[in-house]
Protein backbone atom coordinates (compact mmCIF):
# COMPACT_ATOMS: atom_id res chain seq x y z
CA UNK A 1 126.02 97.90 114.03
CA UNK A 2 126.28 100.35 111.08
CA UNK A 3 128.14 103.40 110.94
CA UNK A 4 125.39 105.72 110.85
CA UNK A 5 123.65 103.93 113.68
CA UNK A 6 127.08 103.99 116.19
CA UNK A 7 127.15 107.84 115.16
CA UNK A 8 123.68 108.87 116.30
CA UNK A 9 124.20 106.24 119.26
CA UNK A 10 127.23 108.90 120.57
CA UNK A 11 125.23 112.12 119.76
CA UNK A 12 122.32 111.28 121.15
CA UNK A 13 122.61 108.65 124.33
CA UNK A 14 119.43 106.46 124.54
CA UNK A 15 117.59 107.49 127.30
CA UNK A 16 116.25 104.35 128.37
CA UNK A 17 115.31 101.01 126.81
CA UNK A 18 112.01 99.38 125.89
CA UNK A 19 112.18 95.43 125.87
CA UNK A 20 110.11 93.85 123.10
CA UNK A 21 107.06 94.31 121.24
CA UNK A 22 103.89 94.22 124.09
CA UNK A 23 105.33 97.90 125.83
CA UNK A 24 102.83 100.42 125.62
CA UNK A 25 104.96 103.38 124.69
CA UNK A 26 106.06 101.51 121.63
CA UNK A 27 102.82 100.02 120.73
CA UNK A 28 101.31 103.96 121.16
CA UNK A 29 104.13 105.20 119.06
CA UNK A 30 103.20 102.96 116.47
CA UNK A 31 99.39 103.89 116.52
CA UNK A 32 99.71 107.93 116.44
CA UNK A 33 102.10 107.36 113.42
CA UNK A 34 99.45 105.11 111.93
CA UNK A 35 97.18 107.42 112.22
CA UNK A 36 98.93 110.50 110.96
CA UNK A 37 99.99 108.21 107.99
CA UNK A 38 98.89 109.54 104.74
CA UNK A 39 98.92 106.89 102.20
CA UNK A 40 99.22 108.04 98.77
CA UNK A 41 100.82 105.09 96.51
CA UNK A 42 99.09 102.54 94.58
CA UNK A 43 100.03 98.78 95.78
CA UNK A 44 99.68 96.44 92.71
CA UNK A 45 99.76 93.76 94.92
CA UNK A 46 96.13 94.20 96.26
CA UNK A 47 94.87 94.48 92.60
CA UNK A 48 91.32 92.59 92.71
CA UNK A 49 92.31 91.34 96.42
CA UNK A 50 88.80 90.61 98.58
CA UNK A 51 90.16 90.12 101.49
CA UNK A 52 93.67 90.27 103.82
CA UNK A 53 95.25 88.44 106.68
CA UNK A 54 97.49 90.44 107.78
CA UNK A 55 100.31 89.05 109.89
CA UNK A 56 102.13 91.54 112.15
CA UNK A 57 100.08 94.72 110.46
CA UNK A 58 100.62 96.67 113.87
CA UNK A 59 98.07 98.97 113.66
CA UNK A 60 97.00 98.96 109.94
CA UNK A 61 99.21 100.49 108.25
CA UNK A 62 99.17 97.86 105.05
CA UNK A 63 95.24 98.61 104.79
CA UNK A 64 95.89 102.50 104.38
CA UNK A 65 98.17 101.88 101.47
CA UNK A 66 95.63 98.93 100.10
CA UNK A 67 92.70 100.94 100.18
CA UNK A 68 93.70 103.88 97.60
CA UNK A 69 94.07 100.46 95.14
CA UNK A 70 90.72 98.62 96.80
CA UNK A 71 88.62 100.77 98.20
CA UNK A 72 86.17 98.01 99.54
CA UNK A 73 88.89 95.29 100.76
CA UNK A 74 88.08 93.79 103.92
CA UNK A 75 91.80 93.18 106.39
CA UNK A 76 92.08 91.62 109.25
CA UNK A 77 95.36 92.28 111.12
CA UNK A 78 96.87 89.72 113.45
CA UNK A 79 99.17 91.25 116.10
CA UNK A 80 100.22 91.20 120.07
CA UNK A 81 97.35 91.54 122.49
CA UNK A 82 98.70 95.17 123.76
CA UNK A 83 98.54 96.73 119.59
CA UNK A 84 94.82 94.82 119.53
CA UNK A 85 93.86 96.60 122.12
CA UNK A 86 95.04 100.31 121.58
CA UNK A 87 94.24 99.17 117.40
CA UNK A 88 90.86 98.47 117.85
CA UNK A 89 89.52 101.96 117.94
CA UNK A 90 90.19 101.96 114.13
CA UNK A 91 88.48 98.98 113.28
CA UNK A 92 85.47 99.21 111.02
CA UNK A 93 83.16 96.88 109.22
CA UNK A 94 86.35 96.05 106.86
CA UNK A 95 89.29 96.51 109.00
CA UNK A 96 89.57 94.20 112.35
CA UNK A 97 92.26 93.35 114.60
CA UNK A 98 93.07 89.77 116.17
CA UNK A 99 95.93 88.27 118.25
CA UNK A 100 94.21 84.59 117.00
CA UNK A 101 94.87 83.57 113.74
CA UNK A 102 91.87 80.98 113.47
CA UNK A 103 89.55 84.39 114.73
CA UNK A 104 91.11 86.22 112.12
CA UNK A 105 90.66 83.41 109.59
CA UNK A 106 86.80 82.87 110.82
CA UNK A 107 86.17 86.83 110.60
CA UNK A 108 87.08 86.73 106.95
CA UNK A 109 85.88 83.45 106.17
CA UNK A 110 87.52 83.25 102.47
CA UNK A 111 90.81 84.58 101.84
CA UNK A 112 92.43 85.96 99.26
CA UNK A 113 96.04 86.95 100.69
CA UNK A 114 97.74 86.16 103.39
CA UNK A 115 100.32 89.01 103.91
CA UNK A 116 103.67 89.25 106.40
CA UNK A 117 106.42 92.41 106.81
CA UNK A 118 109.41 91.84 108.80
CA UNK A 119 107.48 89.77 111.53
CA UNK A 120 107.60 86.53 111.15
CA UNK A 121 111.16 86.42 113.13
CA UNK A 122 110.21 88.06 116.34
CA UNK A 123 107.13 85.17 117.01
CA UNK A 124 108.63 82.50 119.53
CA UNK A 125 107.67 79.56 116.98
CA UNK A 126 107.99 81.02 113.71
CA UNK A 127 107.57 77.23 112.03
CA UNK A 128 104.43 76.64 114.49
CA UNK A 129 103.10 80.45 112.88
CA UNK A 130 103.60 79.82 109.52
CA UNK A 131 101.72 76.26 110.00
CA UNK A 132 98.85 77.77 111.64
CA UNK A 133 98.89 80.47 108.85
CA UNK A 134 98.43 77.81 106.13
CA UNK A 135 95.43 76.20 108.18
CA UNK A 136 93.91 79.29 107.30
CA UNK A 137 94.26 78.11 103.14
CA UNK A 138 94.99 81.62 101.94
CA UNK A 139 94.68 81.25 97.92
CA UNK A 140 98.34 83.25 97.99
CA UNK A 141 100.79 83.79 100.78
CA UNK A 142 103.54 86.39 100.67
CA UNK A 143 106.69 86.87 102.60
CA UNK A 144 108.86 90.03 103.05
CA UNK A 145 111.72 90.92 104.77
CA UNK A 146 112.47 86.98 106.31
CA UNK A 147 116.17 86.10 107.83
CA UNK A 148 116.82 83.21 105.94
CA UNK A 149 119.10 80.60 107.91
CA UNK A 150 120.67 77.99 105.57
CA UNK A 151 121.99 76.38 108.71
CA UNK A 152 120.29 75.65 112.37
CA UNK A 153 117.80 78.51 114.10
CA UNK A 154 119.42 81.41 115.54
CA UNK A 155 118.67 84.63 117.90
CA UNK A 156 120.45 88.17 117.90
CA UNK A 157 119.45 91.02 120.30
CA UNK A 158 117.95 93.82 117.94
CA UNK A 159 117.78 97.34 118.98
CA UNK A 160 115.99 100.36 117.19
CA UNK A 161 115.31 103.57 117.81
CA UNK A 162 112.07 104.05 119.04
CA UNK A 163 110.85 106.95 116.78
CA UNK A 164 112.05 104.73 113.90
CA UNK A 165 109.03 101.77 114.66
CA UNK A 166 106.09 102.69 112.82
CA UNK A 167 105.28 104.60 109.48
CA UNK A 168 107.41 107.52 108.80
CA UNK A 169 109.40 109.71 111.46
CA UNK A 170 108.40 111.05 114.50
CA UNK A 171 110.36 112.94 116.83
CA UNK A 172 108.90 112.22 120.43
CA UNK A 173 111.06 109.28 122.03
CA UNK A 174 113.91 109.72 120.09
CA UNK A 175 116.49 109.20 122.50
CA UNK A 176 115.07 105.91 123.81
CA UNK A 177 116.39 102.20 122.28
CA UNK A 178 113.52 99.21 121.89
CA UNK A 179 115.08 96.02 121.86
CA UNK A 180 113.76 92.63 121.07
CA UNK A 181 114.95 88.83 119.80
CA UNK A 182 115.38 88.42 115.92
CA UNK A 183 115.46 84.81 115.02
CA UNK A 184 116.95 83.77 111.94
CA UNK A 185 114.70 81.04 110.66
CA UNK A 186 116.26 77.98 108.53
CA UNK A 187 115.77 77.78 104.85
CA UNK A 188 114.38 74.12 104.88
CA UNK A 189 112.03 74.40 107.67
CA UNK A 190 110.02 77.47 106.55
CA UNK A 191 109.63 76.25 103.07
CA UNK A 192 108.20 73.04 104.09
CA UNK A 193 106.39 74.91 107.02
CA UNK A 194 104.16 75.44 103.87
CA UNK A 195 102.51 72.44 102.99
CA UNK A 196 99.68 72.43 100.27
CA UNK A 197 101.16 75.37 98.51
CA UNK A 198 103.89 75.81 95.62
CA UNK A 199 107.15 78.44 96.02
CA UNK A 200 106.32 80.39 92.70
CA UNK A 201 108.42 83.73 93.41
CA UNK A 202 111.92 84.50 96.05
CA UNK A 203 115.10 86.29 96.16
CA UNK A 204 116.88 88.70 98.18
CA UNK A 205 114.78 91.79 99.80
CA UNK A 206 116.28 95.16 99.03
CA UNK A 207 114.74 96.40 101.87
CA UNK A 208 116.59 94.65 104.58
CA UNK A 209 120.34 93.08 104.38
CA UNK A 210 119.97 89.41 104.64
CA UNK A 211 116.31 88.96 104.10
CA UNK A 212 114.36 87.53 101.30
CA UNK A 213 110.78 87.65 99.65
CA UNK A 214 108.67 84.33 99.18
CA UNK A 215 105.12 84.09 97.16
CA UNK A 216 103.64 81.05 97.78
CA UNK A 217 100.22 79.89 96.15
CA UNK A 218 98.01 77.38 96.93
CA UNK A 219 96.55 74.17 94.97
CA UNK A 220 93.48 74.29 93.90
C-alpha cells in the first residue's frame, strides 16, 4: 500500500466494505459517474472502427470517448449480470450490454475490435476468457492494464476507494473500501490463450505499476 493511500486510510476510516464487483452500490456508483461523464478527447484507436466488444466496459464509458472519433460505431459491452442490468437503460440501437460473450459476438455479428481495461484479472478463468474472446475472431484484440506473471498464477486482495471506481471523482461513498481478488495471470499462458492471432505491439502500461499493453491481430 502506497503512501498516499495509508494517509487518506488514517484521515478518513472506511466506513464499511463492499466485496467484489456484483454489489449494487458499486455497480450504481459506476453508472451515475458514467452518466455525468463528459467525454471530450479524440481516441485514435477507434479511427475507422465498425464495431466494439467491449470486455469489462462497466457501463459504457469506452463508447462515450469512441463516439466524439466515430460517431456511428456500434459497442457492445460485456460485463457482470448486476452492471447489465442497471446498464441497460443506456443501451441504444448501437450501444448494448451482455454478460455472454457469444451474445455479444452474435449482436455484432462482424467485429472490428475487441477491447479490455484493467479486467481481465478479476474474471475467475482469465485463460478460459481470453479463449472464448478469440472464438469471437475479432480482426484486432487489445490489452491494457494486464498483471503479467512470468511465473505460476497468483491472487492478492485489492481494495479501492469506492468513489475512485468509475470515471472521474465523486464524492458520495467516500469513506467506504471495495475489495475484490486481482489475479496475476502468467506470461506464457495468456499469450498462447490467443491462438489464430499474431503479438504485433506490448510493453509496460504507464497507467498501472506492473501491468502491460498487448495488440494482437488476427490472420487473415
Amino acid at each position: 500500500m502506497n503512501l498516499m493511500r495509508r494517509l487518506r486510510l488514517r484521515l478518513f476510516p472506511p466506513q464499511g466494505v463492499i466485496e467484489g464487483y456484483e454489489n449494487e452500490e458499486l455497480v450504481e456508483t459506476i453508472f451515475r459517474k458514467t452518466v455525468a461523464f463528459q467525454a471530450e478527447e479524440n481516441w485514435p484507436l477507434v479511427a475507422n472502427v465498425g464495431s466494439v466488444l467491449d470486455f469489462g466496459g462497466g457501463a459504457g464509458i469506452h463508447y462515450k470517448v469512441a463516439r466524439q472519433m466515430s460517431p456511428d460505431i456500434r459497442w457492445a459491452v460485456v460485463e457482470t449480470p448486476a452492471m447489465v442490468r442497471r446498464a441497460s437503460k443506456l443501451a441504444t440501437n448501437r450501444l448494448m450490454f451482455f454478460s455472454d460473450i457469444e451474445h455479444a459476438a452474435d449482436w455484432l455479428g462482424s467485429i472490428d475490435l475487441m477491447h479490455s481495461n484493467g479486467a481481465i484479472q478479476y474474471v475467475d478463468d482469465a485463460i478460459g476468457t481470453v479463449e472464448a474472446l478469440c472464438a469471437a475472431r475479432p480482426t484486432k484484440m487489445v490489452w491494457y492494464r494486464v498483471p503479467i506473471s512470468n511465473g505460476s498464477a497468483r491472487e492478492e486482495t485489492q481494495t479501492s476507494f469506492l468513489s475512485h471506481n468509475g470515471p472521474g471523482e465523486m464524492a458520495t461513498g467516500n469513506h467506504k473500501l471495495v475489495k475484490y481478488t486481482k489475479r496475476w495471470i502468467p506470461e506464457n499462458a495468456f499469450v498462447a490463450a490467443h491462438q489464430g492471432y499474431a503479438l504485433i505491439e506490448r510493453g509496460s502500461d504507464p497507467r498501472e505499476r506492473g501491468t502491460q499493453h498487448f495488440c494482437f491481430a488476427g490472420s487473415a
